[in-house]
Protein backbone atom coordinates (compact mmCIF):
# COMPACT_ATOMS: atom_id res chain seq x y z
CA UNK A 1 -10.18 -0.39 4.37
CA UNK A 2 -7.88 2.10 5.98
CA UNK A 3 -9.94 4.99 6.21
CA UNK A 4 -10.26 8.75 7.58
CA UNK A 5 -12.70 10.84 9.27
CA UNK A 6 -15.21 11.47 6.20
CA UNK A 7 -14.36 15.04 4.61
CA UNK A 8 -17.80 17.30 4.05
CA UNK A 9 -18.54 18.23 0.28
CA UNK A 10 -21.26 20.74 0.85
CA UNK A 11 -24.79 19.82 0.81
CA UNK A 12 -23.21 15.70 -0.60
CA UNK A 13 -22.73 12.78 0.79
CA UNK A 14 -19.50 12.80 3.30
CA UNK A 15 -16.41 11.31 1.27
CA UNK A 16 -14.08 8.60 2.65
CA UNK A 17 -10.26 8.98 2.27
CA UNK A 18 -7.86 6.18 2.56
CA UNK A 19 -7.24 2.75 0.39
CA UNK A 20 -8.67 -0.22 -0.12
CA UNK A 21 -7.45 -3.29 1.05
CA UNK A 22 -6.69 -4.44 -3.07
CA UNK A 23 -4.47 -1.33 -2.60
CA UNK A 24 -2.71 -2.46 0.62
CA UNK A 25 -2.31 -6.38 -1.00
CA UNK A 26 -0.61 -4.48 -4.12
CA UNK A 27 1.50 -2.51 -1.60
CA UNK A 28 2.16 -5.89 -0.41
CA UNK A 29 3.30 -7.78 -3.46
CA UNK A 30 5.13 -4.71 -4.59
CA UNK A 31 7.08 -4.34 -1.29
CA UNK A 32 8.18 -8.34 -1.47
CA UNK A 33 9.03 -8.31 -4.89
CA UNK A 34 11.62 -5.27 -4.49
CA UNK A 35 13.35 -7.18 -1.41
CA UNK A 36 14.05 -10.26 -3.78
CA UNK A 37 15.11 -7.91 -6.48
CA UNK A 38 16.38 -4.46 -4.77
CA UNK A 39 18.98 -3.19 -2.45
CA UNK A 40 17.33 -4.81 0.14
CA UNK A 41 13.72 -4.50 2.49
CA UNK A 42 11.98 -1.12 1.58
CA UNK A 43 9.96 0.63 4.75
CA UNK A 44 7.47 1.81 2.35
CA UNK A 45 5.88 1.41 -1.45
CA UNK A 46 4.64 4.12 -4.25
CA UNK A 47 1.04 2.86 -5.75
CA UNK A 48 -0.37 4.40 -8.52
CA UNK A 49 -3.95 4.52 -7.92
CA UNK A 50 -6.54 4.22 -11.52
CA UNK A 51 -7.12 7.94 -10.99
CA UNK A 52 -3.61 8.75 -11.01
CA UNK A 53 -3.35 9.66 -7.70
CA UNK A 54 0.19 8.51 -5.67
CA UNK A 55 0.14 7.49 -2.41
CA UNK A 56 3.12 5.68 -0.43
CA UNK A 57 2.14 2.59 1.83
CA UNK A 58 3.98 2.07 4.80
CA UNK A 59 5.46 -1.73 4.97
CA UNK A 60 4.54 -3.61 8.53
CA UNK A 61 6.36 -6.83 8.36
CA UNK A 62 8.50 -8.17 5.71
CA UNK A 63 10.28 -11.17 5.67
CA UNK A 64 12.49 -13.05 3.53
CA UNK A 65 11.19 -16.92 3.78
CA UNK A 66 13.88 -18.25 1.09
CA UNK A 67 15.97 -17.87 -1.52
CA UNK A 68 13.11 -16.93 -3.93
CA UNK A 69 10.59 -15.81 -1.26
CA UNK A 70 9.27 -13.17 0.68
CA UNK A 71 5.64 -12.47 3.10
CA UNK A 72 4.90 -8.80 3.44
CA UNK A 73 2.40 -6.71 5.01
């Protein structure tokens, strides 16, 4: 998980910010899927998070492995 330093809520437990790694694979997929089907190799991703919340994931490493294939990170 991809985290930052934990944000203080008062007399609470500290809350974590950041995503998941489910949220980084999904970053992933997305990211490979619009190189085989966009205008070419995006540097980053918009996920939709279950709370509604939009973040945009930077892409690493993407790289077309055929004509019907892509890894991403």
């Amino acid at each position: 998980m991809t985290t930052t330093p934990p944000k203080k809520s008062g007399n609470k437990k500290q809350l974590r910010s950041g995503f998941t790694t489910g949220a980084a694979a999904a970053a992933a997929a997305k990211g490979a899927l619009l190189s085989l089907c966009g205008d070419g190799p995006p540097t980053d991703v918009e996920i939709i998070f279950l709370t509604g919340e939009k973040r945009r994931i930077a892409i690493h490493r993407l790289e077309r492995t055929g004509a019907v294939e892509a890894v991403c990170s």
